[in-house]
C-alpha atoms as a PDB file:
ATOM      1  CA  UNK A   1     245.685 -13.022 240.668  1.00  0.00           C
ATOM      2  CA  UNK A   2     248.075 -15.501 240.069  1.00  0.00           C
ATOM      3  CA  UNK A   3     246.580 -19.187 238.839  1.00  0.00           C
ATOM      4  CA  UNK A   4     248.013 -22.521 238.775  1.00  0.00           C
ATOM      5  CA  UNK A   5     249.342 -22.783 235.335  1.00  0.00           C
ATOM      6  CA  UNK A   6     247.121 -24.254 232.717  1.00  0.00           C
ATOM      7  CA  UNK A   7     246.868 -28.251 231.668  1.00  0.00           C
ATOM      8  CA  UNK A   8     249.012 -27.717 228.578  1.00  0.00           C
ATOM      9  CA  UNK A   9     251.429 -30.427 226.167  1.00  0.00           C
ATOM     10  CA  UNK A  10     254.450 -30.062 223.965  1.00  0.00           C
ATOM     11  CA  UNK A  11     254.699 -30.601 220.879  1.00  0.00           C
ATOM     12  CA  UNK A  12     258.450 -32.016 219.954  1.00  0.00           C
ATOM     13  CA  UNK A  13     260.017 -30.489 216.410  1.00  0.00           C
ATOM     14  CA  UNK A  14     262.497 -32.234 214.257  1.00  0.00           C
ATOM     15  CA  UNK A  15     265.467 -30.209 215.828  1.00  0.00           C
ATOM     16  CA  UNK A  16     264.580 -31.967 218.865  1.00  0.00           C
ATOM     17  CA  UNK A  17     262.934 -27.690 220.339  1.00  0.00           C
ATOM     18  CA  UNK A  18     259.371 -28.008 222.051  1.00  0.00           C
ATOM     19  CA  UNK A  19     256.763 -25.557 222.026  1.00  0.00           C
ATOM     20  CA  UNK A  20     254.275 -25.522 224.797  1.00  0.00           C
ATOM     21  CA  UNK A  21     250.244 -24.937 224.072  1.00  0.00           C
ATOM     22  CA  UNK A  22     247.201 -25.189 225.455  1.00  0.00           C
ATOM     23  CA  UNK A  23     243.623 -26.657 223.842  1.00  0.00           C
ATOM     24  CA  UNK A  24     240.038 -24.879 224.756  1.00  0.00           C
ATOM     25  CA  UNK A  25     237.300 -26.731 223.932  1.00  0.00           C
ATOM     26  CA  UNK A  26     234.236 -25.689 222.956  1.00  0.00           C
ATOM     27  CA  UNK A  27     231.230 -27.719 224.623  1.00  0.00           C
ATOM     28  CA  UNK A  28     228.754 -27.826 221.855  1.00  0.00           C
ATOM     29  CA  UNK A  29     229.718 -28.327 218.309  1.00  0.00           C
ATOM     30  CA  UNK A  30     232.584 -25.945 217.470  1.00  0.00           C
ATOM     31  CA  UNK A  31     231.704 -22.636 215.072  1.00  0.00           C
ATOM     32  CA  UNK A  32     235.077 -23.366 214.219  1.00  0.00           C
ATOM     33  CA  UNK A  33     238.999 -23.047 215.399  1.00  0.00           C
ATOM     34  CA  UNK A  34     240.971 -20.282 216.673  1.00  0.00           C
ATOM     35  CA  UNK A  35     244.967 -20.192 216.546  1.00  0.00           C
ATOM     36  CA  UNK A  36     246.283 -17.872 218.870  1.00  0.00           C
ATOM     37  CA  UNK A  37     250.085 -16.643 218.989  1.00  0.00           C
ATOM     38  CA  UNK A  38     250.804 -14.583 221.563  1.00  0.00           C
ATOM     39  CA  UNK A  39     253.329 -11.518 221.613  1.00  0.00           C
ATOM     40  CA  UNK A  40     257.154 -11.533 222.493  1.00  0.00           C
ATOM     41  CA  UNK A  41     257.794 -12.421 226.582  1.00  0.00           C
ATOM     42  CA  UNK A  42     254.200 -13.513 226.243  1.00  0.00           C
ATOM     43  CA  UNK A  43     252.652 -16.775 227.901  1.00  0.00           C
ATOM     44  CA  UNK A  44     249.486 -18.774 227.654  1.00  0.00           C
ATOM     45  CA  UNK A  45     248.349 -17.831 231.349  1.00  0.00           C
ATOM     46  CA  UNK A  46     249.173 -13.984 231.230  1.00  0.00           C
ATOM     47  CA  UNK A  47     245.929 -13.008 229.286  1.00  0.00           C
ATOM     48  CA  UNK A  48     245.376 -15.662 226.948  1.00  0.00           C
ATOM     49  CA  UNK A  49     243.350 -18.022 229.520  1.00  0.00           C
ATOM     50  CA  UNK A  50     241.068 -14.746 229.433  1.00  0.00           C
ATOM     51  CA  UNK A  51     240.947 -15.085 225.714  1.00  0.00           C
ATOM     52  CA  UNK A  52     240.996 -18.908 225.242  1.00  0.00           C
ATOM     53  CA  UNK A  53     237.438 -18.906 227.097  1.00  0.00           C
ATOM     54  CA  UNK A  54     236.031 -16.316 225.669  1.00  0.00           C
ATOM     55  CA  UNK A  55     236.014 -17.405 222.478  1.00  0.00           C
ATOM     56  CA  UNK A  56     234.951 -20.794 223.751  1.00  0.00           C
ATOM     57  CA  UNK A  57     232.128 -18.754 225.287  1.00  0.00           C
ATOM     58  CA  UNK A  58     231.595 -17.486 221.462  1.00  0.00           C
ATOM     59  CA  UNK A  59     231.490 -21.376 220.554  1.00  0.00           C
ATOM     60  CA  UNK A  60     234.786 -21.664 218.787  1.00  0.00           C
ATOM     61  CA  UNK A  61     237.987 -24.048 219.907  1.00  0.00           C
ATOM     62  CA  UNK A  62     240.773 -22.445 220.623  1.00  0.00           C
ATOM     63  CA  UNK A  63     245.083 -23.553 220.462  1.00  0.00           C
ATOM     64  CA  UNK A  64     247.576 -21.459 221.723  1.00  0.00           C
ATOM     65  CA  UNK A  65     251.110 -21.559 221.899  1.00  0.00           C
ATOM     66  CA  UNK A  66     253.907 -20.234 223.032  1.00  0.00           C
ATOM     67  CA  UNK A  67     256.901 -19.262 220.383  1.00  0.00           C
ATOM     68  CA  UNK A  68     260.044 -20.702 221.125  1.00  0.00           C
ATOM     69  CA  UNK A  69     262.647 -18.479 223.301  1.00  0.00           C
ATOM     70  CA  UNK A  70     259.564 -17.249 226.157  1.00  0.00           C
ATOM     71  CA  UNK A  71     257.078 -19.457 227.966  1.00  0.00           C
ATOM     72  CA  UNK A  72     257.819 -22.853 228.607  1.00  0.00           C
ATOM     73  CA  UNK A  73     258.502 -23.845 225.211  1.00  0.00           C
ATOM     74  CA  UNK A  74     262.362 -24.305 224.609  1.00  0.00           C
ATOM     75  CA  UNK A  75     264.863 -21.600 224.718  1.00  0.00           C
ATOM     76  CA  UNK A  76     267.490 -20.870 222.852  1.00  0.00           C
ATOM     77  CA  UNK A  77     270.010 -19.656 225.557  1.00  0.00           C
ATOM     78  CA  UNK A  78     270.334 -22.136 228.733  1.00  0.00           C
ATOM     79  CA  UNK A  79     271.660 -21.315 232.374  1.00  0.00           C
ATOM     80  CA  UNK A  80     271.981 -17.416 233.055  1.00  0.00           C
ATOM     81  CA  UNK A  81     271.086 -16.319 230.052  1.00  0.00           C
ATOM     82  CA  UNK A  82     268.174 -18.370 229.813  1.00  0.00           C
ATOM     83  CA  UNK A  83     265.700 -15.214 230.312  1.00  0.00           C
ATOM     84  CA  UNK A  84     267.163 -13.399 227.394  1.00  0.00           C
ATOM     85  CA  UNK A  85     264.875 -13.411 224.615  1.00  0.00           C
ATOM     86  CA  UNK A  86     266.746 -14.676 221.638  1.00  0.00           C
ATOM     87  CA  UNK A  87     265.713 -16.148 218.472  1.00  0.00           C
ATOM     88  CA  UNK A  88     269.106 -18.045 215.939  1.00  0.00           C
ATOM     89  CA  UNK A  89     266.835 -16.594 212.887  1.00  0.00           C
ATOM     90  CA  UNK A  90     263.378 -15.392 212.845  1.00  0.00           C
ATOM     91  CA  UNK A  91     262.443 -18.468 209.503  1.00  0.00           C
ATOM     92  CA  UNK A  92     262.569 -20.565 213.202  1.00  0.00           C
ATOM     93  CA  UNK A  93     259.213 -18.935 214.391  1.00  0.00           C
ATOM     94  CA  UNK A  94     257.811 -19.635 210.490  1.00  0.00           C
ATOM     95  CA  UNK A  95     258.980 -23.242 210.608  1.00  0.00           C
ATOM     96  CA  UNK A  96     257.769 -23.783 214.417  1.00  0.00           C
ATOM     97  CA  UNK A  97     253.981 -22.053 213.270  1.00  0.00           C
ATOM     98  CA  UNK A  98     254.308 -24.521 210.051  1.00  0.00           C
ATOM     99  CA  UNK A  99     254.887 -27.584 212.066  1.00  0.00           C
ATOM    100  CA  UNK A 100     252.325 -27.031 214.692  1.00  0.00           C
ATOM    101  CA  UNK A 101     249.656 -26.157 211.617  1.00  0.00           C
ATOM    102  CA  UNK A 102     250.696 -29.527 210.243  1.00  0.00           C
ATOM    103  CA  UNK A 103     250.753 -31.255 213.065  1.00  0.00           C
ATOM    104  CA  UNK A 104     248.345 -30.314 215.717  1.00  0.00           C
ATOM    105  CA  UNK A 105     245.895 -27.903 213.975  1.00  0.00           C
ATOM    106  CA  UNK A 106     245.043 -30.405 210.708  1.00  0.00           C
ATOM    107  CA  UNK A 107     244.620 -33.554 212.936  1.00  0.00           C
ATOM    108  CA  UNK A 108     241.515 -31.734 214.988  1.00  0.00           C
ATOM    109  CA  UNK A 109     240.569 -29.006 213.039  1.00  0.00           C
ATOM    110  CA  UNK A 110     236.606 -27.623 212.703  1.00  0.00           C
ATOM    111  CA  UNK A 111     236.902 -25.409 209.984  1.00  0.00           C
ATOM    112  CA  UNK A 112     236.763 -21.943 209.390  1.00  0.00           C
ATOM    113  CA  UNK A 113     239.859 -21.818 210.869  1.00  0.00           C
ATOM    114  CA  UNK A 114     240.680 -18.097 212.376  1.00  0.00           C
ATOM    115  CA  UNK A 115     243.938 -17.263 213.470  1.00  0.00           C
ATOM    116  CA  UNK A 116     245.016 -14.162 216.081  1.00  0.00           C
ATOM    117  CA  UNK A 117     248.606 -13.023 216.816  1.00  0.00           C
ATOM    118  CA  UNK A 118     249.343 -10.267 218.826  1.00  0.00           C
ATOM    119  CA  UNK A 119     252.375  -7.703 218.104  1.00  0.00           C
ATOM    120  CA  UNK A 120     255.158  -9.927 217.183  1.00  0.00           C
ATOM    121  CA  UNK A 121     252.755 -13.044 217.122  1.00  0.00           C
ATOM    122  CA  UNK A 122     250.440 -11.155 214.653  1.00  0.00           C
ATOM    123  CA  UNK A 123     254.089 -10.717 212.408  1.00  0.00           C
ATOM    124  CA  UNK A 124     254.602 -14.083 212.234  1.00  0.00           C
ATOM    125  CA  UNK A 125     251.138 -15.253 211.205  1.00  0.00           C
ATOM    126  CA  UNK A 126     251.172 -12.278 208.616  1.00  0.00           C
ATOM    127  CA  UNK A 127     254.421 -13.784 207.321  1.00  0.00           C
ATOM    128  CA  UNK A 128     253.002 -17.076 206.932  1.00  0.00           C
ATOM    129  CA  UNK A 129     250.097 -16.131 205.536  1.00  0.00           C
ATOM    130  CA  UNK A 130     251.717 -14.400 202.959  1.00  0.00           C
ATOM    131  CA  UNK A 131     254.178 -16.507 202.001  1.00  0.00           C
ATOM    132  CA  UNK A 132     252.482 -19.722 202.617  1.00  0.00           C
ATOM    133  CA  UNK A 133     248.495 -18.888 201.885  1.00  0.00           C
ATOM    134  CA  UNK A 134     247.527 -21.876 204.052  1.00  0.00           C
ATOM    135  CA  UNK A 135     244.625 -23.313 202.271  1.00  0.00           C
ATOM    136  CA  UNK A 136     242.553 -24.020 205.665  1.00  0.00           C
ATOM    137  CA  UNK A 137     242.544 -20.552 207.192  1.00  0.00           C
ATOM    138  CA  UNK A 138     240.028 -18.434 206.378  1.00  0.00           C
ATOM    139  CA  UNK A 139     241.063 -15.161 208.600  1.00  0.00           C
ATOM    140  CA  UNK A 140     242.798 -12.997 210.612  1.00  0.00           C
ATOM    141  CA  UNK A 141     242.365 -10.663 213.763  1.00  0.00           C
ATOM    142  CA  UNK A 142     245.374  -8.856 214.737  1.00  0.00           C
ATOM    143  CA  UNK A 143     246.093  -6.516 217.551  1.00  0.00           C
ATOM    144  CA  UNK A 144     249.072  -4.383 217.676  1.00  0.00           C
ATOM    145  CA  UNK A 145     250.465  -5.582 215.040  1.00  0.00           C
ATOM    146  CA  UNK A 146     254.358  -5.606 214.382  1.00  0.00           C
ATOM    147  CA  UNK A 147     254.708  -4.391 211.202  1.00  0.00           C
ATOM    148  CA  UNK A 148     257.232  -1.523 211.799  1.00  0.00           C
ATOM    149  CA  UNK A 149     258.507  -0.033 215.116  1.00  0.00           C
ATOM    150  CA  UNK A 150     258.215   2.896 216.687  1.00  0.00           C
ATOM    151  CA  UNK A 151     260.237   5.657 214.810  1.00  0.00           C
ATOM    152  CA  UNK A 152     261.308   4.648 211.307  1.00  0.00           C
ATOM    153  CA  UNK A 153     264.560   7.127 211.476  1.00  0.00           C
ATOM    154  CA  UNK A 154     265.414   4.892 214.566  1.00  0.00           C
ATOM    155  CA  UNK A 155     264.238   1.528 212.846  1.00  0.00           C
ATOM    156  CA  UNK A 156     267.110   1.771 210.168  1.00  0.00           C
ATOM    157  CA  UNK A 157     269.478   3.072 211.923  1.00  0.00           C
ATOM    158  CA  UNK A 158     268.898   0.481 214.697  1.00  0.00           C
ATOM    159  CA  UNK A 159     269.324  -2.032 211.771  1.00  0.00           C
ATOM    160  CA  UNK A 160     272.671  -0.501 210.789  1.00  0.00           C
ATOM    161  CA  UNK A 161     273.667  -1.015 214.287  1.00  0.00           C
ATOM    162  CA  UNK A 162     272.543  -4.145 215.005  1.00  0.00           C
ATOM    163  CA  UNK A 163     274.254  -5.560 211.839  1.00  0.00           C
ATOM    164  CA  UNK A 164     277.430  -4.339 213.020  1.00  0.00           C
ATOM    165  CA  UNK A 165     277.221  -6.040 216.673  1.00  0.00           C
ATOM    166  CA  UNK A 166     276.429  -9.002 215.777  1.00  0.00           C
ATOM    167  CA  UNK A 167     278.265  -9.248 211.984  1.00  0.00           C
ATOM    168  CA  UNK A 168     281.453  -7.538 213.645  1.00  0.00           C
ATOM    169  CA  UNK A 169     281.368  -7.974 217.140  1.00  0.00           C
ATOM    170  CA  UNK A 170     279.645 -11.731 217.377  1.00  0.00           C
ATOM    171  CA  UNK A 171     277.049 -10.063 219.970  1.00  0.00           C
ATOM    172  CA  UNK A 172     274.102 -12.045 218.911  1.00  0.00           C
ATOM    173  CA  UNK A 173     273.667 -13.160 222.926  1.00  0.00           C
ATOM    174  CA  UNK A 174     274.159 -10.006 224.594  1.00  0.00           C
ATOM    175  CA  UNK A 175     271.594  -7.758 225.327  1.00  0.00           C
ATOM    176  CA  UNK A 176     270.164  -4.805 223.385  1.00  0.00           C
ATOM    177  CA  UNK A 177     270.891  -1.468 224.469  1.00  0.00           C
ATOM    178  CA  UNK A 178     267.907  -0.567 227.267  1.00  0.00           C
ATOM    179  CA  UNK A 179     267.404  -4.383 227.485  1.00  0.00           C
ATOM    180  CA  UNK A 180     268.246  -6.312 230.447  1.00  0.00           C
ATOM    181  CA  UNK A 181     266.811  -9.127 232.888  1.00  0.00           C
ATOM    182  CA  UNK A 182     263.424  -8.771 233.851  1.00  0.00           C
ATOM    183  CA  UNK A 183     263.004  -6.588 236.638  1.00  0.00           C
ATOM    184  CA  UNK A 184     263.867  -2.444 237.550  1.00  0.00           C
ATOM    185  CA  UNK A 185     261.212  -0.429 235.141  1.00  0.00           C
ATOM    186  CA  UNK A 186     259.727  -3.989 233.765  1.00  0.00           C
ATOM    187  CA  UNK A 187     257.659  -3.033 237.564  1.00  0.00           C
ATOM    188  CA  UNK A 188     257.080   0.271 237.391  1.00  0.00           C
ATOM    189  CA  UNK A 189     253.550   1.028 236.382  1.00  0.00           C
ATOM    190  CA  UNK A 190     253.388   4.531 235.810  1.00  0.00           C
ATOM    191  CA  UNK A 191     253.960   5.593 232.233  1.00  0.00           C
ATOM    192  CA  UNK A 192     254.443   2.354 230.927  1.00  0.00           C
ATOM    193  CA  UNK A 193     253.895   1.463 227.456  1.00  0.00           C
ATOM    194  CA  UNK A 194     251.148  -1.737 227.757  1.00  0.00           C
ATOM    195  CA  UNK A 195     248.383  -1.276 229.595  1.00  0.00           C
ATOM    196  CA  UNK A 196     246.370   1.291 232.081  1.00  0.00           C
ATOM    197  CA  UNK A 197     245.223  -1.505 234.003  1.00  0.00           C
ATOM    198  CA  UNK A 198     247.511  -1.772 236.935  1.00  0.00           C
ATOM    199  CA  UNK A 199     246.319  -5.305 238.225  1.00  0.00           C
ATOM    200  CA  UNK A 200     246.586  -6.338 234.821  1.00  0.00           C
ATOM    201  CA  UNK A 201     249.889  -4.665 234.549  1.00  0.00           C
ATOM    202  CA  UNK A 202     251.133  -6.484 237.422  1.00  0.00           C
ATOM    203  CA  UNK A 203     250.179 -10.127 236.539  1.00  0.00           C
ATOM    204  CA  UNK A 204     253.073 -10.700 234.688  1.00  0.00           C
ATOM    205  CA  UNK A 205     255.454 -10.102 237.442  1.00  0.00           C
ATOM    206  CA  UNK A 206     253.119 -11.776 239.428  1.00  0.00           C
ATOM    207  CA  UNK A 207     253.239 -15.193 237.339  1.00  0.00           C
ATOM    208  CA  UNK A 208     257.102 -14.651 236.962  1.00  0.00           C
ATOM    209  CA  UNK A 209     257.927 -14.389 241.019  1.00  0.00           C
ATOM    210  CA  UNK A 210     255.572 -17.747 241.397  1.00  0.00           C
ATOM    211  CA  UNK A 211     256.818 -19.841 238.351  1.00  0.00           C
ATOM    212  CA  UNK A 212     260.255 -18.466 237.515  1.00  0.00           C
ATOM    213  CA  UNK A 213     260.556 -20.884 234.563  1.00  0.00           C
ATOM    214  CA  UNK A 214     258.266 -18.179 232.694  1.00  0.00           C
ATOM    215  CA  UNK A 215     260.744 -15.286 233.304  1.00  0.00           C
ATOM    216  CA  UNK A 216     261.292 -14.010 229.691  1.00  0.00           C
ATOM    217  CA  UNK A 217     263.601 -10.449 229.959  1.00  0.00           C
ATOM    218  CA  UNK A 218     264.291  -7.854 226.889  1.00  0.00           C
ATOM    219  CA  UNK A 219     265.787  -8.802 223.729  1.00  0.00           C
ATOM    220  CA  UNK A 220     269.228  -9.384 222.369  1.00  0.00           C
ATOM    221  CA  UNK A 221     271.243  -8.231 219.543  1.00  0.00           C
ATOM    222  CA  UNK A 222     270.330 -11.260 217.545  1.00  0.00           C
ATOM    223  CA  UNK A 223     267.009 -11.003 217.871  1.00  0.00           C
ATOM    224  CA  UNK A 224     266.513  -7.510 217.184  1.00  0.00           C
ATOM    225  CA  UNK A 225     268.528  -7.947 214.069  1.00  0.00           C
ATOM    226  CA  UNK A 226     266.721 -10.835 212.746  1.00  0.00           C
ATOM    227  CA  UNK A 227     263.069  -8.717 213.640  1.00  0.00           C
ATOM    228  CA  UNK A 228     264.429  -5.466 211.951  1.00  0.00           C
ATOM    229  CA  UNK A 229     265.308  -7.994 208.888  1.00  0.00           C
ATOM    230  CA  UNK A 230     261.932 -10.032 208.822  1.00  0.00           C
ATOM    231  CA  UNK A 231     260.519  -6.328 209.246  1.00  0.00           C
ATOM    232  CA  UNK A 232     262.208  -5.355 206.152  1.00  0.00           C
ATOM    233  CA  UNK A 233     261.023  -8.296 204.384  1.00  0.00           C
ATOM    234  CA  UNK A 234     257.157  -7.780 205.078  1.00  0.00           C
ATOM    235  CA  UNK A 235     257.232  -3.880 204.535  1.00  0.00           C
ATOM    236  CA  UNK A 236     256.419  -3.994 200.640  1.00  0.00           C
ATOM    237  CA  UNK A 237     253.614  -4.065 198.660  1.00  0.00           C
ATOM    238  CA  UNK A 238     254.108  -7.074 196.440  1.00  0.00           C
ATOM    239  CA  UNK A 239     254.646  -9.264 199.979  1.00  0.00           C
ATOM    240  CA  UNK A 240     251.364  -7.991 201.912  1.00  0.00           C
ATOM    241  CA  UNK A 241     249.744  -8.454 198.802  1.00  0.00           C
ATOM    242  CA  UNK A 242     250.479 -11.930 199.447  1.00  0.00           C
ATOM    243  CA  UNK A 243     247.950 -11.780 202.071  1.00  0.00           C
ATOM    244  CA  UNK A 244     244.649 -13.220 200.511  1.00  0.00           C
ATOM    245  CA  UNK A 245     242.404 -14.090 203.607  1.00  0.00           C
ATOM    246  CA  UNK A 246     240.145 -10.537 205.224  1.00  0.00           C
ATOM    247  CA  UNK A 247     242.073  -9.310 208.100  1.00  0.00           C
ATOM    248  CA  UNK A 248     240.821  -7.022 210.744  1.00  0.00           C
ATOM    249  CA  UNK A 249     244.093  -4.966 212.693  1.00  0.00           C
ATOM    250  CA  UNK A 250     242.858  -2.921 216.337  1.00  0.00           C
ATOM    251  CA  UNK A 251     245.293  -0.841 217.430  1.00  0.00           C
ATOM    252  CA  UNK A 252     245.125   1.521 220.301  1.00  0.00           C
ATOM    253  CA  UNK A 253     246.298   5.467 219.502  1.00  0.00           C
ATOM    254  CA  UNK A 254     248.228   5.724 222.302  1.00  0.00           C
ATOM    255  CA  UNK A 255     250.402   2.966 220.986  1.00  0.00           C
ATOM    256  CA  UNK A 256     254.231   4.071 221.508  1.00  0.00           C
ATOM    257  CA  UNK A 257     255.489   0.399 220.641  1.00  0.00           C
ATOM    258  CA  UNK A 258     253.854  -0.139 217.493  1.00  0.00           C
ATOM    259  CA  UNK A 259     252.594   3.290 216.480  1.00  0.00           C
ATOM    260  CA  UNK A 260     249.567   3.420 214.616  1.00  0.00           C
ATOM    261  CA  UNK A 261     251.486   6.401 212.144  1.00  0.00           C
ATOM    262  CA  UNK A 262     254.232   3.696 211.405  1.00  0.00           C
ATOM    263  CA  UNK A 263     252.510   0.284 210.880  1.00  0.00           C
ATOM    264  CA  UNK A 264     249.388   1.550 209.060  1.00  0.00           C
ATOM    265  CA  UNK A 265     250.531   2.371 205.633  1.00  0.00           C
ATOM    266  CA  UNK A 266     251.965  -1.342 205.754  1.00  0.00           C
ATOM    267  CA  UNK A 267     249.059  -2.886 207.267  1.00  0.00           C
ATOM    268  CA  UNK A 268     247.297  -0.565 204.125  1.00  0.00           C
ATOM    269  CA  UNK A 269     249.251  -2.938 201.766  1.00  0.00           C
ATOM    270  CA  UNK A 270     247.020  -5.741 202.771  1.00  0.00           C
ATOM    271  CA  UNK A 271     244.520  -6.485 200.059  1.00  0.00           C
ATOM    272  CA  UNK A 272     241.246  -7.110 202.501  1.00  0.00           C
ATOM    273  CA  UNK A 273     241.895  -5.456 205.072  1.00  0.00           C
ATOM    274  CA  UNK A 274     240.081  -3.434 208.191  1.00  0.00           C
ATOM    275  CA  UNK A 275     242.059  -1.249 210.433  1.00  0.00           C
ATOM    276  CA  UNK A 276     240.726  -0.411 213.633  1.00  0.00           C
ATOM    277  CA  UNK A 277     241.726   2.300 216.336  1.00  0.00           C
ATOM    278  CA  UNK A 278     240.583   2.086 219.893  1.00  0.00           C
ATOM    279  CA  UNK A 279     240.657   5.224 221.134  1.00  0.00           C
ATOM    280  CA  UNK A 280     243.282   5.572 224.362  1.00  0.00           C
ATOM    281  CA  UNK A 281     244.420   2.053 224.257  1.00  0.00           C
ATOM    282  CA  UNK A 282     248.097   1.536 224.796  1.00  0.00           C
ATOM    283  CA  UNK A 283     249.989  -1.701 223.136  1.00  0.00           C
ATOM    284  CA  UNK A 284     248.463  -4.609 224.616  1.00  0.00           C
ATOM    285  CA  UNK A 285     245.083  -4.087 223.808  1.00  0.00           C
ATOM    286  CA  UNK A 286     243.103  -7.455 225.598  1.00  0.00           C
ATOM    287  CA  UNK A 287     244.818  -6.418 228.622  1.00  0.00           C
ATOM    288  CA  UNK A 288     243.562  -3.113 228.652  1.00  0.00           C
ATOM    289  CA  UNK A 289     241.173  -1.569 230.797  1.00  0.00           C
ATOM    290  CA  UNK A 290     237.960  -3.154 230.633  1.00  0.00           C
ATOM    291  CA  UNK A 291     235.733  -0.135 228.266  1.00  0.00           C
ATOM    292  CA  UNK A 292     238.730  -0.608 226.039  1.00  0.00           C
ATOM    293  CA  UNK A 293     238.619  -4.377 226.037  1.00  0.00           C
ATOM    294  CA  UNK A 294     235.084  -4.432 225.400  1.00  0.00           C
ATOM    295  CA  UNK A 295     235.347  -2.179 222.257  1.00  0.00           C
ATOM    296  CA  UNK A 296     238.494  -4.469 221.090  1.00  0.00           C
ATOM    297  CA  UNK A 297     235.810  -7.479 221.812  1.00  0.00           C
ATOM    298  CA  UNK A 298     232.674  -5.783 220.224  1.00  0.00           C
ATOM    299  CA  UNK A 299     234.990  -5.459 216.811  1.00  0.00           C
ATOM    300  CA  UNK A 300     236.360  -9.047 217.077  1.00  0.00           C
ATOM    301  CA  UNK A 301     232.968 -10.339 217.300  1.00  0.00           C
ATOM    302  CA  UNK A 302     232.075  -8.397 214.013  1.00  0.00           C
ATOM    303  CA  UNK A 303     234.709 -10.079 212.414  1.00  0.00           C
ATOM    304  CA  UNK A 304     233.721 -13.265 213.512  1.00  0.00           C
ATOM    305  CA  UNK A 305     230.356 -13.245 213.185  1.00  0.00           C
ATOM    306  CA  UNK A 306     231.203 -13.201 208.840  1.00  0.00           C
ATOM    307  CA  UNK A 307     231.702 -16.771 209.266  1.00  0.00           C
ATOM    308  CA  UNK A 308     228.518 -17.273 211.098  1.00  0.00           C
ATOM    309  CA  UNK A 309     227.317 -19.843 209.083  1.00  0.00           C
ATOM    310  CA  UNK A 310     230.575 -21.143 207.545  1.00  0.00           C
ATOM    311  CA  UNK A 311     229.781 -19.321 204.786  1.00  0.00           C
ATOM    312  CA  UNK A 312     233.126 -16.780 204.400  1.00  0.00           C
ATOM    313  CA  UNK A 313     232.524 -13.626 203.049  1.00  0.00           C
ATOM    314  CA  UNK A 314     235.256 -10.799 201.873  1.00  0.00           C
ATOM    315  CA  UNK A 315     235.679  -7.944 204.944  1.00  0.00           C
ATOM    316  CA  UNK A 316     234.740  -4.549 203.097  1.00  0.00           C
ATOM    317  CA  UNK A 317     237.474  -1.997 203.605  1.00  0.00           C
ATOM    318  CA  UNK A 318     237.745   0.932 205.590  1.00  0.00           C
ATOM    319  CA  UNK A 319     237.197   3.564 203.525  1.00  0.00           C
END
């Protein structure tokens, strides 16, 4: 069911791009802060008002915000190709997470502060927390994280290709092969890759036919170059190394976006880390059916519950 959209601000960044988010407040004393960064074509109201209370339920406050190029924070492409999600290089999403740390999350911050990303959200925050160690963060839950895509024969050579369209053929703009504007198989529930939850499914397409402003569509050329590149970047051991706060990673095994074959020897890398598989989830795991979303939820809440007291503790790998 589609809501009105959420009370939310902007937050204005020195090249003059906004990024939209939204603030949950807890209504006792906070256990602490959540960041959330939700997943490409994602928006705050598609699952994350879900979220957002939930953890305020769990006594934490919560920001969330939309990455530049989807949502209502700025795009980089204006009149028809404004739906095309495009990104000029992916340091943008780094430098837009760095600016909204600095200047929204330190000004009203109740520490520990946890941060979530999902899929290319979780990327990002991995990213930064490996190449910035924020001092104030103290963990990480990911879901679905986009480490690697699926098919590493088809990763490279989808690099090769995408170098060449946009380094020869200035494509950067046009859309990936398979990718177009949002509609045709973006509504066809049956086999698709997210979610067995068909009302859940069908939200987004919902939210997009009432507030058309929303309407993100698949990826270009540029983009997936820069993603394949940043993937690159992250995929070694000396960078997730870099990681040095615990982080839990749920996955489902029926994952055909981010595989849980390709990303976990990456996510392995990590130096405190717990992987998790939720057996017969697709992709977006908290917008799954609700067993599965409960079992995401009952391993969250073990990961939270280490800073019960403030007190942080390391997360014991899997063995």
């Amino acid at each position: 069911m589609v809501q009105d959209l959420l009370p939310h601000f902007y937050l204005t960044l020195k090249d003059g791009g906004r990024l939209r988010y939204a603030q949950f407040a807890a209504t006792l004393k906070p256990k602490g802060t959540v960041l959330v960064v939700p997943g490409a074509r994602e928006f705050i109201e598609k699952k994350y008002i879900e979220c957002g209370r939930l953890l305020v339920e769990k006594g934490y406050r919560v920001f969330i915000y939309e990455p530049r190029g989807q949502g209502l924070s700025s795009r980089f492409l204006d009149g028809p190709l404004r739906q095309r999600a495009h990104v000029d290089k992916f340091s943008t999403y780094l430098d837009d997470l760095r600016a909204f740390y600095e200047s929204v999350l330190c000004r009203a911050l109740c520490e520990p502060l946890i941060v979530h990303g999902h899929s290319l959200g979780a990327h990002i925050l991995l990213r930064w927390l490996a190449e910035d160690k924020p001092s104030k963060v103290s963990g990480a839950f990911l879901t679905s994280p986009m480490v690697s895509l699926s098919g590493m024969a088809a990763h490279m050579a989808g690099f090769g290709i995408s170098w060449a369209s946009v380094r020869f053929f200035g494509h950067e703009t046009i859309y990936a092969p398979m990718q177009h504007d949002f509609g045709g198989e973006d509504l066809v529930f049956a086999n698709n890759p997210l979610t067995q939850d068909e009302s859940r499914f069908r939200m987004m397409a919902d939210y997009f036919a009432a507030y058309p402003q929303l309407t993100t569509g698949g990826v270009t050329w540029g983009w997936m170059l820069e993603a394949l590149t940043s993937m690159n970047t992250a995929q070694t051991w000396p960078y997730l190394q870099g990681v040095e706060v615990p982080v839990l990673a749920l996955m489902g095994d029926q994952d055909a976006v981010t595989p849980p074959l390709e990303i976990l020897p990456f996510l392995g890398m990590i130096r405190d880390v717990r992987t998790q598989l939720i057996s017969g989830a697709r992709h977006d795991l908290l917008n799954e059916t609700a067993p599965l979303r409960e079992e995401a939820w009952k391993h969250i809440d073990g990961f939270l519950g280490l800073w019960g007291n403030k007190d942080s503790r390391p997360y014991a790998r899997t063995a």
